[in-house]
Structure formats: C-alpha cells, structure tokens
PDB file of N, CA and C in Angstrom:
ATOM      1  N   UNK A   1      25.886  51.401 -14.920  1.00  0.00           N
ATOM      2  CA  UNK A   1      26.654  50.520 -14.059  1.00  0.00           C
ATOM      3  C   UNK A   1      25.747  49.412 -13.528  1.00  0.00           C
ATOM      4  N   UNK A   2      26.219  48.102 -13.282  1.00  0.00           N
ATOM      5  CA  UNK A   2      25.557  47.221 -13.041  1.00  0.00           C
ATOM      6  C   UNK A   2      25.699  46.875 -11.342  1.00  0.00           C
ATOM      7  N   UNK A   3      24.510  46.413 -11.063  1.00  0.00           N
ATOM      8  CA  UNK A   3      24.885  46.314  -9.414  1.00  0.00           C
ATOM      9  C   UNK A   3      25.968  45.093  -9.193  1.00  0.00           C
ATOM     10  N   UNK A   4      26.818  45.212  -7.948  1.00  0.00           N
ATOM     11  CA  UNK A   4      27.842  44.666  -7.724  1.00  0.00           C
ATOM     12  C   UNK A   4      27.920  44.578  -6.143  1.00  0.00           C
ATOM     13  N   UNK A   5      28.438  43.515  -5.675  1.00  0.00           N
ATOM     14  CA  UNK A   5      28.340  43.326  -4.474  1.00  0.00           C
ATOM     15  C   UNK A   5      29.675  43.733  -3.905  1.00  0.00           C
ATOM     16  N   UNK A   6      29.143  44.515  -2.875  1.00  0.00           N
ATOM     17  CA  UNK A   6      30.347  45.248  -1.818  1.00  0.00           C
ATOM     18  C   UNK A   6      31.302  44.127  -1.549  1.00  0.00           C
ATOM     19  N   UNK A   7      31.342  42.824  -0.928  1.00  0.00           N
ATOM     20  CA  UNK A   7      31.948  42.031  -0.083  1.00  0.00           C
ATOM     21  C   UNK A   7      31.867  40.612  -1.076  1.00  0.00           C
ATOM     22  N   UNK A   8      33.325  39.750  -0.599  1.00  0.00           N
ATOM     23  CA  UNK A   8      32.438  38.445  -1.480  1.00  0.00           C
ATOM     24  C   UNK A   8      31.953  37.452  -0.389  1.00  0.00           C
ATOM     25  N   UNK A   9      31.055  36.762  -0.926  1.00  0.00           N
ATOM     26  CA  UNK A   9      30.319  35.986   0.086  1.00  0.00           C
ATOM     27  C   UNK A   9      31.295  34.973   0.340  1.00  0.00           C
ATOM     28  N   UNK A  10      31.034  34.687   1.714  1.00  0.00           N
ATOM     29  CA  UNK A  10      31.408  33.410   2.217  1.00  0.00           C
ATOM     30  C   UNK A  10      31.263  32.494   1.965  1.00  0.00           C
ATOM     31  N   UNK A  11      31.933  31.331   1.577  1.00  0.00           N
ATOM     32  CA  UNK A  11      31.566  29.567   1.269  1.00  0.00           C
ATOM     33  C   UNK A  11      30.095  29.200   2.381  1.00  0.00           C
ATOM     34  N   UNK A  12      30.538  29.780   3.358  1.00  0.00           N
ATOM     35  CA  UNK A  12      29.598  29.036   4.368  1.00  0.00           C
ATOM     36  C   UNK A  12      28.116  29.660   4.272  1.00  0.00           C
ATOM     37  N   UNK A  13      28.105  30.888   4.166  1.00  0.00           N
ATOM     38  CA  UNK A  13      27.212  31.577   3.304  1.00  0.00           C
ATOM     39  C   UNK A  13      26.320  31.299   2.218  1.00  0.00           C
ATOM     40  N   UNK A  14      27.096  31.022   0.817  1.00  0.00           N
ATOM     41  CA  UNK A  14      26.713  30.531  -0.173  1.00  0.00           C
ATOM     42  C   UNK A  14      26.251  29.281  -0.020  1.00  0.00           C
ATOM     43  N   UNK A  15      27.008  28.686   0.800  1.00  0.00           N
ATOM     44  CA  UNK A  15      26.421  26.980   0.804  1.00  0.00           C
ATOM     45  C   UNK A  15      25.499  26.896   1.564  1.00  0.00           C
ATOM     46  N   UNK A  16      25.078  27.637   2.710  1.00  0.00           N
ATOM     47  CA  UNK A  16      23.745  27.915   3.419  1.00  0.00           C
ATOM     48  C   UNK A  16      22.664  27.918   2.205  1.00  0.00           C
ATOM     49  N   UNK A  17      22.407  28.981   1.526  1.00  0.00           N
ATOM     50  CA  UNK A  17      21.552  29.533   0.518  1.00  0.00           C
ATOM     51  C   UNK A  17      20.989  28.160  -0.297  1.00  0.00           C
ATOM     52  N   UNK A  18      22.072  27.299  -0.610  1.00  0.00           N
ATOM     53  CA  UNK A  18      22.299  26.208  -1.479  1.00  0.00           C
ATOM     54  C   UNK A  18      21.653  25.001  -0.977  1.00  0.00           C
ATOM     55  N   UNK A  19      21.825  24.913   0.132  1.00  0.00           N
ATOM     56  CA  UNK A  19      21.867  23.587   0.981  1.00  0.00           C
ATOM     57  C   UNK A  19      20.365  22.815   0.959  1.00  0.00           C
ATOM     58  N   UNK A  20      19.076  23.678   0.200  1.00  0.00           N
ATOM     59  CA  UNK A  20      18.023  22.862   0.639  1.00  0.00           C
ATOM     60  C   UNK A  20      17.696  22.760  -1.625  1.00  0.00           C
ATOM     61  N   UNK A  21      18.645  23.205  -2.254  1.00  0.00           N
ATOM     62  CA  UNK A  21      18.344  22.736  -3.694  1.00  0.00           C
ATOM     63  C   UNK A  21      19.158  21.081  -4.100  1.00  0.00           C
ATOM     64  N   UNK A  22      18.600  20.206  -3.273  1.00  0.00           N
ATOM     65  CA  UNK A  22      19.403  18.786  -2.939  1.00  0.00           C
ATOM     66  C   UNK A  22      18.021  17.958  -4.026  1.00  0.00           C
ATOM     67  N   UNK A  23      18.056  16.925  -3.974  1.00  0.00           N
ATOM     68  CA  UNK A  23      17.052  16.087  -4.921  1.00  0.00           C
ATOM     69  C   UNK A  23      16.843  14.535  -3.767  1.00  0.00           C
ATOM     70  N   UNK A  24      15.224  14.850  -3.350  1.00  0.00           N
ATOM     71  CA  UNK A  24      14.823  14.060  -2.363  1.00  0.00           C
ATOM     72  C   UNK A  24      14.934  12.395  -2.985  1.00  0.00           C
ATOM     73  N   UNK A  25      15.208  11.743  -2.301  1.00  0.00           N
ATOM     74  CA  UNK A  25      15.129  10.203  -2.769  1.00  0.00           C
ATOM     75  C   UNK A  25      13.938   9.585  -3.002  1.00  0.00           C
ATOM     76  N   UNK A  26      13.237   8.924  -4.375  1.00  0.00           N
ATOM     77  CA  UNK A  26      11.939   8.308  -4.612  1.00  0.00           C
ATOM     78  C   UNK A  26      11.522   7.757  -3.303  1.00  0.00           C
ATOM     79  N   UNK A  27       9.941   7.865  -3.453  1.00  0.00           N
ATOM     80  CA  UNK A  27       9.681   7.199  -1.878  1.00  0.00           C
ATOM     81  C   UNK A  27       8.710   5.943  -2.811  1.00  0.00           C
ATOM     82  N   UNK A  28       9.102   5.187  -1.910  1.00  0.00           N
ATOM     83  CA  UNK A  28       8.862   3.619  -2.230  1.00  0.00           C
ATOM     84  C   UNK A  28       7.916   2.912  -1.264  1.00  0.00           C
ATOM     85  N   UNK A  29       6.769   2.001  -1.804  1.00  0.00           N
ATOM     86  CA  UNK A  29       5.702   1.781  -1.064  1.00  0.00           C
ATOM     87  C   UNK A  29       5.674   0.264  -1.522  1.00  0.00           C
ATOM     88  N   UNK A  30       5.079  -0.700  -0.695  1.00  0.00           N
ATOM     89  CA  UNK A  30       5.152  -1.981  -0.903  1.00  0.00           C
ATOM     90  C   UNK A  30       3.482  -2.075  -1.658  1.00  0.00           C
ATOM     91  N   UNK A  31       3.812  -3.200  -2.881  1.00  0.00           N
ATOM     92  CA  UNK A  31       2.463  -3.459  -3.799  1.00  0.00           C
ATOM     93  C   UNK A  31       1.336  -4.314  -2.258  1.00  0.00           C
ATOM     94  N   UNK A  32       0.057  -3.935  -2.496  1.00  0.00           N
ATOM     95  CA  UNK A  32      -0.304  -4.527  -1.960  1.00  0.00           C
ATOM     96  C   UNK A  32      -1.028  -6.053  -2.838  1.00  0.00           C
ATOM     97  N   UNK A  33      -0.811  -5.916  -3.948  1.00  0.00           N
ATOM     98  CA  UNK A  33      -0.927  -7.762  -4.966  1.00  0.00           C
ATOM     99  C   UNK A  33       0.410  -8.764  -4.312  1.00  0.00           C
ATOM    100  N   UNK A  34       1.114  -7.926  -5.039  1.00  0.00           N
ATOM    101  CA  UNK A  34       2.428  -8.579  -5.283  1.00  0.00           C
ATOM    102  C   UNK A  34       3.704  -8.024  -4.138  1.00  0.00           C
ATOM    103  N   UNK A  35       3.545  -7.587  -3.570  1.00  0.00           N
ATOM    104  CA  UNK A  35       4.335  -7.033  -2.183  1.00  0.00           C
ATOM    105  C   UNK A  35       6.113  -6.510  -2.592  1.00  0.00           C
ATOM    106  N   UNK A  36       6.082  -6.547  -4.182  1.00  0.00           N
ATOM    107  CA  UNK A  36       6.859  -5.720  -4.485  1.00  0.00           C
ATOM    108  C   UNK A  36       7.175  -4.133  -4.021  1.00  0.00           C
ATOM    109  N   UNK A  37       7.970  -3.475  -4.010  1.00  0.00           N
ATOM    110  CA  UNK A  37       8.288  -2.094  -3.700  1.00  0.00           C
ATOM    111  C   UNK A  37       8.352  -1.461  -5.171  1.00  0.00           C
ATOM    112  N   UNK A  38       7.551  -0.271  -4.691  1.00  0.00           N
ATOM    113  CA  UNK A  38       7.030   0.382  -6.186  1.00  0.00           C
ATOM    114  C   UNK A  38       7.212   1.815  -5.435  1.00  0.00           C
ATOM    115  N   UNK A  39       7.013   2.589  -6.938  1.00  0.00           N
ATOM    116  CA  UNK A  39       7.231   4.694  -6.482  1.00  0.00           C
ATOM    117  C   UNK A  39       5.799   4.567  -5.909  1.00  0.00           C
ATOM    118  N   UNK A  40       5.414   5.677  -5.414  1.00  0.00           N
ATOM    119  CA  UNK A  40       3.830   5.931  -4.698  1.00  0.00           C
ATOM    120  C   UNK A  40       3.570   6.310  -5.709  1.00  0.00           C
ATOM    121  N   UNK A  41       1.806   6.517  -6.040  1.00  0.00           N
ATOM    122  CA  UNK A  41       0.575   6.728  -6.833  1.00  0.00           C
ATOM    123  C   UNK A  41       1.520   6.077  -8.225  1.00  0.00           C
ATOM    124  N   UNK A  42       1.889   5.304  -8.561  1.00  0.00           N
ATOM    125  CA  UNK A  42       2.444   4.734 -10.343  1.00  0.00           C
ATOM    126  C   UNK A  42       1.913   3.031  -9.962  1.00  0.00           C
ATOM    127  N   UNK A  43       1.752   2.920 -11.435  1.00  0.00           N
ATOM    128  CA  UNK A  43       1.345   1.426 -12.003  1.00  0.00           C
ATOM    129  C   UNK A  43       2.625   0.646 -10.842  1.00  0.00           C
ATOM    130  N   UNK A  44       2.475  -0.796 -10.216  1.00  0.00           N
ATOM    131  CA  UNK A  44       3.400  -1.632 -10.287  1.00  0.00           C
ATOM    132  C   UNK A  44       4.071  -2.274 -11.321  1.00  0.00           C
ATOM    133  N   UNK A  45       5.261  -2.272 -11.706  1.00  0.00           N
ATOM    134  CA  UNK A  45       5.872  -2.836 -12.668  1.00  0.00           C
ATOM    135  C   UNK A  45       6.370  -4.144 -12.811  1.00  0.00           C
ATOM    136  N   UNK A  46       6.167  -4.740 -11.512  1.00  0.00           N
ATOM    137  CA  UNK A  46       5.923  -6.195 -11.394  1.00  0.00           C
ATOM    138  C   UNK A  46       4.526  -7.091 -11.979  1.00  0.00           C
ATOM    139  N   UNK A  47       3.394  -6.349 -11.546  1.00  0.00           N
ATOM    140  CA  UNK A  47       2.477  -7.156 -11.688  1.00  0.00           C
ATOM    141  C   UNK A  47       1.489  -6.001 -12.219  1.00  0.00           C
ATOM    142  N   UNK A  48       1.590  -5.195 -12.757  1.00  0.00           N
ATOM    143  CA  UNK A  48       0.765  -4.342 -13.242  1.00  0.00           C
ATOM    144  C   UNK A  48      -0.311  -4.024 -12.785  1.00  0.00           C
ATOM    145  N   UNK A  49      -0.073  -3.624 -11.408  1.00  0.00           N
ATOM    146  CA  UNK A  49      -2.063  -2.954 -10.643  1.00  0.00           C
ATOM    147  C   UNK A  49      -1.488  -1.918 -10.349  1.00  0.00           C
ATOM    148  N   UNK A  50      -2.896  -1.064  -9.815  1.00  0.00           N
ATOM    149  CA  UNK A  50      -3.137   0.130  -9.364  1.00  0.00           C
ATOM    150  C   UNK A  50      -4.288   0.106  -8.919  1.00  0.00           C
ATOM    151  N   UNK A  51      -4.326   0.505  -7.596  1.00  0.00           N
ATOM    152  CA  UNK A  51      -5.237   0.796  -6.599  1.00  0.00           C
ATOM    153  C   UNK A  51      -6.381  -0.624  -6.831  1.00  0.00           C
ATOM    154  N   UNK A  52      -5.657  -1.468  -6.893  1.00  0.00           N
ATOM    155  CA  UNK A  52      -6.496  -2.963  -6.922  1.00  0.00           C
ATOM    156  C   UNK A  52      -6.964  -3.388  -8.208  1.00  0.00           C
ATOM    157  N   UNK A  53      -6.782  -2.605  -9.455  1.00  0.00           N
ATOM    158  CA  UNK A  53      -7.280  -3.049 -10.614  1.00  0.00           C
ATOM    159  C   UNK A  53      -5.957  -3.145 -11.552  1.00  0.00           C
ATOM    160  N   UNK A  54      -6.299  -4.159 -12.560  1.00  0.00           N
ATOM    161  CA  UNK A  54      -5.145  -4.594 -13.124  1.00  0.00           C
ATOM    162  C   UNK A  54      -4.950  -3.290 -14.656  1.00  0.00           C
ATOM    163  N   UNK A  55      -3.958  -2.924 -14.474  1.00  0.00           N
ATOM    164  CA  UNK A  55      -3.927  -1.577 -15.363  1.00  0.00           C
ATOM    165  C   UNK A  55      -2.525  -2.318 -16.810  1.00  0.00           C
ATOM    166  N   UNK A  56      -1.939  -2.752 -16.456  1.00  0.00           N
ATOM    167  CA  UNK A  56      -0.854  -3.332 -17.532  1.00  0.00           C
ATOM    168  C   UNK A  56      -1.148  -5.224 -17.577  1.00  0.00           C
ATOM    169  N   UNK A  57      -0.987  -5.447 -18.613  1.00  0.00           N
ATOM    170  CA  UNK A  57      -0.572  -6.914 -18.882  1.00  0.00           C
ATOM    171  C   UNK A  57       0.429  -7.049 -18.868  1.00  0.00           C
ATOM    172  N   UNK A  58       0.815  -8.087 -17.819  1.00  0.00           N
ATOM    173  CA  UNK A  58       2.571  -8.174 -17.320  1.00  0.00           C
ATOM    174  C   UNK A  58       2.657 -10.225 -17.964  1.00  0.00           C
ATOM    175  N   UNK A  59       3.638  -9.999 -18.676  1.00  0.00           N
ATOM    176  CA  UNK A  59       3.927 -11.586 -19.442  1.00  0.00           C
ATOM    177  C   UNK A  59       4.725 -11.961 -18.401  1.00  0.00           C
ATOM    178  N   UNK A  60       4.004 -13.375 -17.690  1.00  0.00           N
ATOM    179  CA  UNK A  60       4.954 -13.978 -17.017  1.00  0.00           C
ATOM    180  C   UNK A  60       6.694 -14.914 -17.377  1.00  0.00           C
ATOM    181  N   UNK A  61       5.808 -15.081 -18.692  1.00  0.00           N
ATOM    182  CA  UNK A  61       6.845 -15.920 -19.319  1.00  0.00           C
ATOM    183  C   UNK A  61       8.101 -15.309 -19.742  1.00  0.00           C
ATOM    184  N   UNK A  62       7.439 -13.900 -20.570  1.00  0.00           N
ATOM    185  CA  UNK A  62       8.904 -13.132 -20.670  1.00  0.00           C
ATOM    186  C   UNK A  62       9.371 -12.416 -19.194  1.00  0.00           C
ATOM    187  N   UNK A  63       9.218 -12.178 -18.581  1.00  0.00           N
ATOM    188  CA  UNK A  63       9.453 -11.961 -17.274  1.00  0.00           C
ATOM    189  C   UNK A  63      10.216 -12.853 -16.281  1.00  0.00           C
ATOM    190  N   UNK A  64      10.040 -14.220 -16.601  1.00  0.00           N
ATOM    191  CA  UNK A  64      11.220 -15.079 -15.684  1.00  0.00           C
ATOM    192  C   UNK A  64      11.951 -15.131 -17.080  1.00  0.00           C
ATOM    193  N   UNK A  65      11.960 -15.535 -18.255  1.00  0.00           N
ATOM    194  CA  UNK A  65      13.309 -16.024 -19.051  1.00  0.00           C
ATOM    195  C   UNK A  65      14.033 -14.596 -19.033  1.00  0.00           C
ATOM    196  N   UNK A  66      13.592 -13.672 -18.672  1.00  0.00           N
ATOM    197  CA  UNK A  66      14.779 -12.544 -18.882  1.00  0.00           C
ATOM    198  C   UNK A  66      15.434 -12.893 -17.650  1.00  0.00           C
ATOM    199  N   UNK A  67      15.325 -13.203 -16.651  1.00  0.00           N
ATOM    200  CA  UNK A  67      16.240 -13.270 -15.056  1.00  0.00           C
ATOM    201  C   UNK A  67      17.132 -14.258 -15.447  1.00  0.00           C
TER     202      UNK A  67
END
C-alpha cells in the first residue's frame, strides 16, 4: 500500500508551501561607460565593457541603422 494522506489539504495550505517557488525579477545596474542599465556581473550590451575594460566590439554603425 502506498502512503496516502488522511485529509485533503487546504488551498490556503498548499498555496502557503508554494508561495516562495515565484521567479525573482533580473536586477539591473546602471553601466558605469555608457550609463545604460545592464543585468549585474554580465558584459554591457550597449557598449561592450566590463569592470572598465572593453570585452566586446560593439559596431556603432550597425547599431544606429538598426533603430
């Protein structure tokens, strides 16, 4: 026999248990080059630095004709 629960749980119950498996919102930090808003510790995708050194080559040119 397989175990089985005496009682059924409550909504308010179950959704207690539940309530902290939610998905936190990216936290966002302003570039200090380019003062864009970027994820924390990742490349900027504006201007390609990290921690003051230039880590990507960002094309300006293709970069405004796409806007």
């Amino acid at each position: 026999m397989g175990a089985l629960p005496k009682r059924k749980l409550s909504k308010g119950r179950r959704d207690r248990r539940r309530a902290h498996d939610h998905l936190s919102p990216m936290g966002l930090s302003a570039c200090p080059q380019c003062h864009a808003m970027r994820p924390h510790h990742q490349v900027c995708p504006t201007c390609g630095t990290y921690r003051g050194m230039e880590v990507l080559k960002i094309d300006v040119k293709k970069k405004a004709s796409s806007d």
